[in-house]
C-alpha atoms as a PDB file:
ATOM      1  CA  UNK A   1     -44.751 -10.603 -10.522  1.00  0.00           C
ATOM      2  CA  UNK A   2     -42.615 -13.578  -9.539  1.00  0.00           C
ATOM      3  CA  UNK A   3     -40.060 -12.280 -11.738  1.00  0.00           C
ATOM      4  CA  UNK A   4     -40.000  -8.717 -10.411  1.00  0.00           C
ATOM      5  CA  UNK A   5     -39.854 -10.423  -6.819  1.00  0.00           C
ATOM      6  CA  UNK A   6     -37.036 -12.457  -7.433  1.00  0.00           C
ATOM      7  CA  UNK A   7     -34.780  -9.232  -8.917  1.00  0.00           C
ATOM      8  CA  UNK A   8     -35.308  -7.329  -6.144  1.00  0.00           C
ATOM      9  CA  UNK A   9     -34.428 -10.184  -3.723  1.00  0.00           C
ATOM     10  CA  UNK A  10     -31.327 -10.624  -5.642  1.00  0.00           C
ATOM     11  CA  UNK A  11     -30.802  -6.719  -5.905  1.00  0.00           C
ATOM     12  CA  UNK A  12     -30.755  -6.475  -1.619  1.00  0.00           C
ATOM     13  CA  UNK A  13     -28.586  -9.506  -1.654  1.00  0.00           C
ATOM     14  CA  UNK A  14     -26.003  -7.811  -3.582  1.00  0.00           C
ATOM     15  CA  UNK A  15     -26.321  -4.756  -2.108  1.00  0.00           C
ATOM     16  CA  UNK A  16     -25.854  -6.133   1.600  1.00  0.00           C
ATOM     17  CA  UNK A  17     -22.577  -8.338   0.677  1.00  0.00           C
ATOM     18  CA  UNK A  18     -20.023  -5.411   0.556  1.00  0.00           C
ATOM     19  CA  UNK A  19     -20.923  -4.463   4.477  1.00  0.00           C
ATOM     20  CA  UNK A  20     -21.274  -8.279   4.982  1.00  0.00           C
ATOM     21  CA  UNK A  21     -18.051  -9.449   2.960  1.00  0.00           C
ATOM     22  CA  UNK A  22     -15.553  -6.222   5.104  1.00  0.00           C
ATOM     23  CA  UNK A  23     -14.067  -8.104   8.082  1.00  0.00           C
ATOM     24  CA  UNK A  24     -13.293  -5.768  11.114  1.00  0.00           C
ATOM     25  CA  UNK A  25     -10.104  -3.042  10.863  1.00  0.00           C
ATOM     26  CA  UNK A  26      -7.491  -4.128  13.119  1.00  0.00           C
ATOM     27  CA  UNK A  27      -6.517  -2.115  16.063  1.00  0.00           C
ATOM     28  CA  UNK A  28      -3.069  -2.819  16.257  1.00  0.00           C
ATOM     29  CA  UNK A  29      -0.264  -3.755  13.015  1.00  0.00           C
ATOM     30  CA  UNK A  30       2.793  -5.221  13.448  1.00  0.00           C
ATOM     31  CA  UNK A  31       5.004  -5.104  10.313  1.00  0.00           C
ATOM     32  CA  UNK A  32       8.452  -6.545   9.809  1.00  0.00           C
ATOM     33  CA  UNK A  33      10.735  -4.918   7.702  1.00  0.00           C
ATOM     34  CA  UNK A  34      13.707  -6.250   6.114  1.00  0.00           C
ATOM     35  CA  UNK A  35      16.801  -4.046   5.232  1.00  0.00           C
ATOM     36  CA  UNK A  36      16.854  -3.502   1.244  1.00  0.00           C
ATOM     37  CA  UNK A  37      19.671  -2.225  -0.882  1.00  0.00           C
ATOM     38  CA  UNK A  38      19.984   1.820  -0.765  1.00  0.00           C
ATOM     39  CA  UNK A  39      20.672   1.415  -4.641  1.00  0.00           C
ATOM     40  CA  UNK A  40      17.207   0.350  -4.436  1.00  0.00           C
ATOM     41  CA  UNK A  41      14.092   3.355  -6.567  1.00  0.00           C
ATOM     42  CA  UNK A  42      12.505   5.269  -4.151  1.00  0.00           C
ATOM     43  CA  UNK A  43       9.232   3.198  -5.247  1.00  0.00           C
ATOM     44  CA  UNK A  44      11.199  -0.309  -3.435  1.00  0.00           C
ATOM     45  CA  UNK A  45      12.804   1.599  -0.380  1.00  0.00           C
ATOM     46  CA  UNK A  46      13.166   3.597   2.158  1.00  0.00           C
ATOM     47  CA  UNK A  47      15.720   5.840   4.253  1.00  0.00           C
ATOM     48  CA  UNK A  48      15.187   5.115   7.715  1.00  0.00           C
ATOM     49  CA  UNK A  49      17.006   5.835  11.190  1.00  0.00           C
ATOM     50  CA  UNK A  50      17.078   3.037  13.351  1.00  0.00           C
ATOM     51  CA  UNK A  51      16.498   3.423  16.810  1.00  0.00           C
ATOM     52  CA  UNK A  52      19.008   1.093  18.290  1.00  0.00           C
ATOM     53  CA  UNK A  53      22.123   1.325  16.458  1.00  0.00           C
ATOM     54  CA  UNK A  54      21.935   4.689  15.412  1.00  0.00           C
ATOM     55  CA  UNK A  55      22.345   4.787  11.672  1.00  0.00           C
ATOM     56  CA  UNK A  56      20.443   4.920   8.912  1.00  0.00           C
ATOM     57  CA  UNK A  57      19.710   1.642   6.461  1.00  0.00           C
ATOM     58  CA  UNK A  58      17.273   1.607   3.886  1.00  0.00           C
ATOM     59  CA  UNK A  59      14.094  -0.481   3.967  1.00  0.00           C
ATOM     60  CA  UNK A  60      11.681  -2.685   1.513  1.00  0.00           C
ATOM     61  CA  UNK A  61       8.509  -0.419   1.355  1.00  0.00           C
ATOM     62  CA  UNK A  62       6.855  -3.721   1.750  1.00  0.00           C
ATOM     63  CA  UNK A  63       7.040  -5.730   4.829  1.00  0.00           C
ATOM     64  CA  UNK A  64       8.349  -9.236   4.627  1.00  0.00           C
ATOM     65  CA  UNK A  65       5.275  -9.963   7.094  1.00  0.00           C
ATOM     66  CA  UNK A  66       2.743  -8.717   9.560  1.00  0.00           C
ATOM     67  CA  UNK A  67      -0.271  -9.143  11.709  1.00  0.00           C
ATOM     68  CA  UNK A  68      -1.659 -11.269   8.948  1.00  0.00           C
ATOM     69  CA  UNK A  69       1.310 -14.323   9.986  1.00  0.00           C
ATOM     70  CA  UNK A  70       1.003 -14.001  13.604  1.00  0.00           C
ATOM     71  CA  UNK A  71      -0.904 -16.939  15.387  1.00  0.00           C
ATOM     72  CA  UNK A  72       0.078 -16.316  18.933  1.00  0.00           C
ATOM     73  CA  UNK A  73       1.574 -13.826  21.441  1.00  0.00           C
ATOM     74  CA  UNK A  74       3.991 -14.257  24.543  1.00  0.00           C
ATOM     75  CA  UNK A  75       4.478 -11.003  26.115  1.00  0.00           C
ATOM     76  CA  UNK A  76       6.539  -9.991  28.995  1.00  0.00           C
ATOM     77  CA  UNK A  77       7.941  -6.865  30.832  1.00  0.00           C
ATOM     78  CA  UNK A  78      11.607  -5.800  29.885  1.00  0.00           C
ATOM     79  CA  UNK A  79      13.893  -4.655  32.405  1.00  0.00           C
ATOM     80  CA  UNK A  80      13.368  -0.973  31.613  1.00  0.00           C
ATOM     81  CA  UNK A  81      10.449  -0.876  32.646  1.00  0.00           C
ATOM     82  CA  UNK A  82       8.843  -1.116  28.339  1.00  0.00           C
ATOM     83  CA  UNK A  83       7.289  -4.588  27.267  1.00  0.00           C
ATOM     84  CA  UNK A  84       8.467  -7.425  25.206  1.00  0.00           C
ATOM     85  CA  UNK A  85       7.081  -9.788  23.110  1.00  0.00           C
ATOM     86  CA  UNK A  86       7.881 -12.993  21.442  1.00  0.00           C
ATOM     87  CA  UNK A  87       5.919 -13.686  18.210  1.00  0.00           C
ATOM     88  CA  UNK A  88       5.063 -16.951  16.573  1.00  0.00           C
ATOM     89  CA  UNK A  89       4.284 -17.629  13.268  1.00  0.00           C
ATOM     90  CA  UNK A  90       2.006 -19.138  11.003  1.00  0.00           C
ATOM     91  CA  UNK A  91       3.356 -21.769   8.598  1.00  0.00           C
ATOM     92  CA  UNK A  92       3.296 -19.149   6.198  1.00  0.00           C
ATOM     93  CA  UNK A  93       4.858 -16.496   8.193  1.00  0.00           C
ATOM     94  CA  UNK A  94       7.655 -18.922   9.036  1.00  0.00           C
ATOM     95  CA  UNK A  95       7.930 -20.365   5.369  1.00  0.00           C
ATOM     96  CA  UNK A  96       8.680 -16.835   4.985  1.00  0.00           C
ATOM     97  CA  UNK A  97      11.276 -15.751   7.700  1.00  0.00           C
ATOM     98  CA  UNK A  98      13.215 -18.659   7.235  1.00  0.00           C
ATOM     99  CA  UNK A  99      13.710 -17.936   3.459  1.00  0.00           C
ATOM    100  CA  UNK A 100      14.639 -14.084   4.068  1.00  0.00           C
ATOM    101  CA  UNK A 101      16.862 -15.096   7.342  1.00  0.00           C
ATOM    102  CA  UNK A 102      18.746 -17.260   5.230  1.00  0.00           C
ATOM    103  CA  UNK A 103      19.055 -15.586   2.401  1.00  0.00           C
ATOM    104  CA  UNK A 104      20.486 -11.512   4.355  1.00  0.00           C
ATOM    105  CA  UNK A 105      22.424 -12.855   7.150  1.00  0.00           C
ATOM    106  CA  UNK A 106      23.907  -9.466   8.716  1.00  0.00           C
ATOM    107  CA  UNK A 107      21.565  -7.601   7.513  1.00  0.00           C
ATOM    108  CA  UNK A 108      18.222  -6.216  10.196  1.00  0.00           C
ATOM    109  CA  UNK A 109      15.082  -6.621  10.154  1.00  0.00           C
ATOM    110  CA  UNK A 110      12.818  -3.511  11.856  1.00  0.00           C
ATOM    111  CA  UNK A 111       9.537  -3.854  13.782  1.00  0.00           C
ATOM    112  CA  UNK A 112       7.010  -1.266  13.192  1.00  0.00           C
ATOM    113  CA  UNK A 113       3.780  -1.143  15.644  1.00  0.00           C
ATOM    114  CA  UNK A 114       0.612   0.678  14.141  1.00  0.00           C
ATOM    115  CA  UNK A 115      -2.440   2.222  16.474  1.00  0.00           C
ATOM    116  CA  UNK A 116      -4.868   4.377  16.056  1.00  0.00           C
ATOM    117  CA  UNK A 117      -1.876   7.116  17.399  1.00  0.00           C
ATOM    118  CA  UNK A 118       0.301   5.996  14.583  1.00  0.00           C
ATOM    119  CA  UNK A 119       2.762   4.000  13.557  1.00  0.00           C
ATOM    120  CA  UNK A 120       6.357   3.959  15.191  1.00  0.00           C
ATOM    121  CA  UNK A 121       9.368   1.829  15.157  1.00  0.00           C
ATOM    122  CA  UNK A 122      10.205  -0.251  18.459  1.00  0.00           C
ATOM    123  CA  UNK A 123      12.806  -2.094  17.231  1.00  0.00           C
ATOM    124  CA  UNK A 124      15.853  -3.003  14.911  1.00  0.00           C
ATOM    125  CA  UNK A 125      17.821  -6.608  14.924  1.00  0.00           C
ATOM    126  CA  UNK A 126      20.880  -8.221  13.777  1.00  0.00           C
ATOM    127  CA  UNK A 127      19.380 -11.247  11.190  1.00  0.00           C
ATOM    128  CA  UNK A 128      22.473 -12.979  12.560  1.00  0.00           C
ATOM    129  CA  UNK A 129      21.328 -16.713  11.837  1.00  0.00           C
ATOM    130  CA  UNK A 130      18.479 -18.549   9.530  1.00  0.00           C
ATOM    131  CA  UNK A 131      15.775 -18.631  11.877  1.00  0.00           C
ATOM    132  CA  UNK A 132      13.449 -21.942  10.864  1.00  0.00           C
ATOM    133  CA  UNK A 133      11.247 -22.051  13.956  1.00  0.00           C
ATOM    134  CA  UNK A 134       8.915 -19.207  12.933  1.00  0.00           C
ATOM    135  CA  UNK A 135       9.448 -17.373  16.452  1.00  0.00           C
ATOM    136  CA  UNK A 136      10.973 -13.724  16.731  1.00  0.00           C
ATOM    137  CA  UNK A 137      11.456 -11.743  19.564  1.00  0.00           C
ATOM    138  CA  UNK A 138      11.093  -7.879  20.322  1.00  0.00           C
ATOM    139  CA  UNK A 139      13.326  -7.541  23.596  1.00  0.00           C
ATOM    140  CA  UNK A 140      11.403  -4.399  24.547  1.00  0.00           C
ATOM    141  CA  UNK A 141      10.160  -0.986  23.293  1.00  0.00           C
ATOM    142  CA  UNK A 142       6.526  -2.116  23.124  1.00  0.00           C
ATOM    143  CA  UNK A 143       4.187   0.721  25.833  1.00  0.00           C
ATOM    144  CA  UNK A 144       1.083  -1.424  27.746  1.00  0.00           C
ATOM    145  CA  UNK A 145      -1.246   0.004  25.354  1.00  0.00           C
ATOM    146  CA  UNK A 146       0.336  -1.727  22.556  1.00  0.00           C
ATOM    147  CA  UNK A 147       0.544  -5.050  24.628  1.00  0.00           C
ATOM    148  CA  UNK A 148      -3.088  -4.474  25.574  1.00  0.00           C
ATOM    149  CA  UNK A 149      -4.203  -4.050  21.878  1.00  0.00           C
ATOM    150  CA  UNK A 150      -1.722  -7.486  20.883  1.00  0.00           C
ATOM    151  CA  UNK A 151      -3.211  -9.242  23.681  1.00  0.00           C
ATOM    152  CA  UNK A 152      -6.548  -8.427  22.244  1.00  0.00           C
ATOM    153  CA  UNK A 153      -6.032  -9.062  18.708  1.00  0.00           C
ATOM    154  CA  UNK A 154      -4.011 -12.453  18.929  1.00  0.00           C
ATOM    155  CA  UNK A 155      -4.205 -15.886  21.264  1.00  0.00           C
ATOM    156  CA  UNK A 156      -1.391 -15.885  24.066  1.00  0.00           C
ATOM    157  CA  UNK A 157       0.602 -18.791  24.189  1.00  0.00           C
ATOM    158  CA  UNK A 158      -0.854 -21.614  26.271  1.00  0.00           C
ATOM    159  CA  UNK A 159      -4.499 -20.237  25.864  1.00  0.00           C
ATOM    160  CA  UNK A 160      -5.866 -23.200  24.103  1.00  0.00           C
ATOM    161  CA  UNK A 161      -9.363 -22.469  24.189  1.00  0.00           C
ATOM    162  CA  UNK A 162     -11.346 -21.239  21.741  1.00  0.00           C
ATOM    163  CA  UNK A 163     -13.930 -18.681  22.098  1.00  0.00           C
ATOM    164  CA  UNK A 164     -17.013 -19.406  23.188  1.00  0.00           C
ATOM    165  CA  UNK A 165     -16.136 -23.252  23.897  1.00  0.00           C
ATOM    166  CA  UNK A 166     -16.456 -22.614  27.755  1.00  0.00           C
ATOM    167  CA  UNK A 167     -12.920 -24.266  27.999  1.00  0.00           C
ATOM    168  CA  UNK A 168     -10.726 -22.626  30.341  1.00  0.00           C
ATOM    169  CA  UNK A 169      -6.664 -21.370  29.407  1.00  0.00           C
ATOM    170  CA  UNK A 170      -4.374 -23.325  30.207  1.00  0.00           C
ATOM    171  CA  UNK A 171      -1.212 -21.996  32.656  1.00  0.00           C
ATOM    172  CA  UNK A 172       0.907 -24.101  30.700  1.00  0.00           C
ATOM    173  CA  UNK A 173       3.220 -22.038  27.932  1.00  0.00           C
ATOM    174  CA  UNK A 174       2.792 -23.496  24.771  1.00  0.00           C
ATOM    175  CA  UNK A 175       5.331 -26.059  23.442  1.00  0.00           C
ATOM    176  CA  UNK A 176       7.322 -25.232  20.257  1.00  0.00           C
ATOM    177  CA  UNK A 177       8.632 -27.743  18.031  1.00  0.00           C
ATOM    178  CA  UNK A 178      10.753 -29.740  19.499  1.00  0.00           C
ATOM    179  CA  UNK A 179       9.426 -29.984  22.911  1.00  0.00           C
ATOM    180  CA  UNK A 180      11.279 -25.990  23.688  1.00  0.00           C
ATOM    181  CA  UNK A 181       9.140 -23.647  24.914  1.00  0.00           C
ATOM    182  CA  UNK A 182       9.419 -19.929  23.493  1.00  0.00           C
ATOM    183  CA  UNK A 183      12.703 -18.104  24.842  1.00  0.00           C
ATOM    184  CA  UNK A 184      12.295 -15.319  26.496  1.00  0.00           C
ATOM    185  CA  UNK A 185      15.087 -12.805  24.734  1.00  0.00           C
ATOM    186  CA  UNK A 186      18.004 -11.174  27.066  1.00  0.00           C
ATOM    187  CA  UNK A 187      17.269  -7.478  27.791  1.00  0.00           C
ATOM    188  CA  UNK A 188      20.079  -5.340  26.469  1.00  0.00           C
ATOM    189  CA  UNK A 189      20.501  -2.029  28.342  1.00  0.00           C
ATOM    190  CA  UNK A 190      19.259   1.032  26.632  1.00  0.00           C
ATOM    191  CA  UNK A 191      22.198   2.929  27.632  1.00  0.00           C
ATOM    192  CA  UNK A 192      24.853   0.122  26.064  1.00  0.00           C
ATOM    193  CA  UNK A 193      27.113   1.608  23.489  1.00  0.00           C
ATOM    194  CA  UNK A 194      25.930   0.816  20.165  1.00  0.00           C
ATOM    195  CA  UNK A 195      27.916   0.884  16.891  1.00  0.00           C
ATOM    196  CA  UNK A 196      28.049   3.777  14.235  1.00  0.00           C
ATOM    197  CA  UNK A 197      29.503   1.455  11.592  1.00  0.00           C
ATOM    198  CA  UNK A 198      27.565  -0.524   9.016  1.00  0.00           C
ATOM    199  CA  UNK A 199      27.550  -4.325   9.881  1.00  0.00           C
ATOM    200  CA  UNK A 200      28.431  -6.421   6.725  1.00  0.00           C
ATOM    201  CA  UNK A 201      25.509  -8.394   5.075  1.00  0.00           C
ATOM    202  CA  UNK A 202      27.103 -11.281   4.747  1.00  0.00           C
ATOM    203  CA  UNK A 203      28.672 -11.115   8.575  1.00  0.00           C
ATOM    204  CA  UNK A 204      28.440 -14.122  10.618  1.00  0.00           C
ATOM    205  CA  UNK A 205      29.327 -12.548  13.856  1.00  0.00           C
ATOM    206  CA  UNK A 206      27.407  -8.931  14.293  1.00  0.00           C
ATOM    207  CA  UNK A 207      27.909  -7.074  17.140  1.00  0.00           C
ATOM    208  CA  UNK A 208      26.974  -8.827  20.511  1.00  0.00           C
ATOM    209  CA  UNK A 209      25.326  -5.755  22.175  1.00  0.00           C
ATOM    210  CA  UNK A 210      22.720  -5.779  19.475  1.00  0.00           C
ATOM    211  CA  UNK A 211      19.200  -7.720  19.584  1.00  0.00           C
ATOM    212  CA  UNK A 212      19.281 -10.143  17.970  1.00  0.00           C
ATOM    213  CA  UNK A 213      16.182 -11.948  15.454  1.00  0.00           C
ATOM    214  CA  UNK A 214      15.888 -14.691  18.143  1.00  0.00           C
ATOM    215  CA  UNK A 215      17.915 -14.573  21.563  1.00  0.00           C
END
């Protein structure tokens, strides 16, 4: 009897850990995507048209990061009229950009936001420098909604509390290494004339009507 007892408490055990063990779907994905080599199998990239400089590149199917190596959000309104957003990185996030920044200088990185209405591309940029602070900058593109979601999903810079602690935010913005706090990108016009012609990979001065990985 003890025996039978015990199996079935082990049986429900196991049976409850799946729906236990699943953490929560994420309302909101942010993917980075670094240009790849268009010589590149269909099963390693992708054709796509960017949105800023009008041509097409081809993409890693796999994002360099995501959500997964954000740790906190500064957003802010662009001047027409979208949102912005500077991201910072977890250590492994930034181990990460600072190795691909380094290694395709002149070559762009795309940001893809994912909702429940999709996913869509709001924005391309120049990889114009090795970028070892972990932070990266969307200049605008990103709709309320999106910045609602973000907001939701991941602390804002110079929140320090955690939940539940009772501790109030902090108005401060967070410092970044160094003592620097988070720069807020320039806003290039929408209606600035962007290039048709493929930047070189290995170009140390891209275009300077571009966004760029960190302004």
């Amino acid at each position: 009897m003890l025996f039978r007892l015990l199996f079935f408490a082990i049986l429900s055990l196991t049976v409850s850990l799946p729906a236990s063990a699943m953490s929560k779907k994420s309302d909101i994905t942010v993917r980075f995507h670094s240009e790849a080599d268009r010589n590149d199998s269909a099963a390693f990239a992708i054709p796509v048209n960017l949105i800023y400089q009008q041509r097409q590149v081809y993409l890693s199917r796999v994002p360099d990061f995501s959500e997964k190596q954000i740790e906190s959000i500064l957003p802010f309104p662009a001047k027409d009229g979208s949102w912005g957003c500077v991201f910072k990185l977890t250590p492994q996030g930034r181990i990460r950009l600072e190795t691909m920044s380094g290694e395709i200088r002149g070559s762009v990185l795309v940001v893809f936001i994912g909702t429940k209405a999709g996913q869509r591309q709001v924005a391309d940029m120049i990889i114009d420098r090795p970028v070892s602070d972990g932070i990266i900058s969307i200049p605008r593109g990103l709709n309320p909604l999106e910045i609602l979601l973000l907001k939701k999903e991941f602390k804002t810079m110079g929140e320090k509390a955690k939940r539940g602690s009772g501790e109030k935010p902090r108005d401060s913005v967070e410092k970044l290494p160094g003592g620097q706090a988070p720069p807020l990108p320039s806003q290039p016009s929408a209606l600035d004339p962007l290039p048709t012609s493929r930047p070189s990979r290995r170009s140390a001065n891209p275009e300077p009507d571009l966004p760029r990985l960190q302004d």
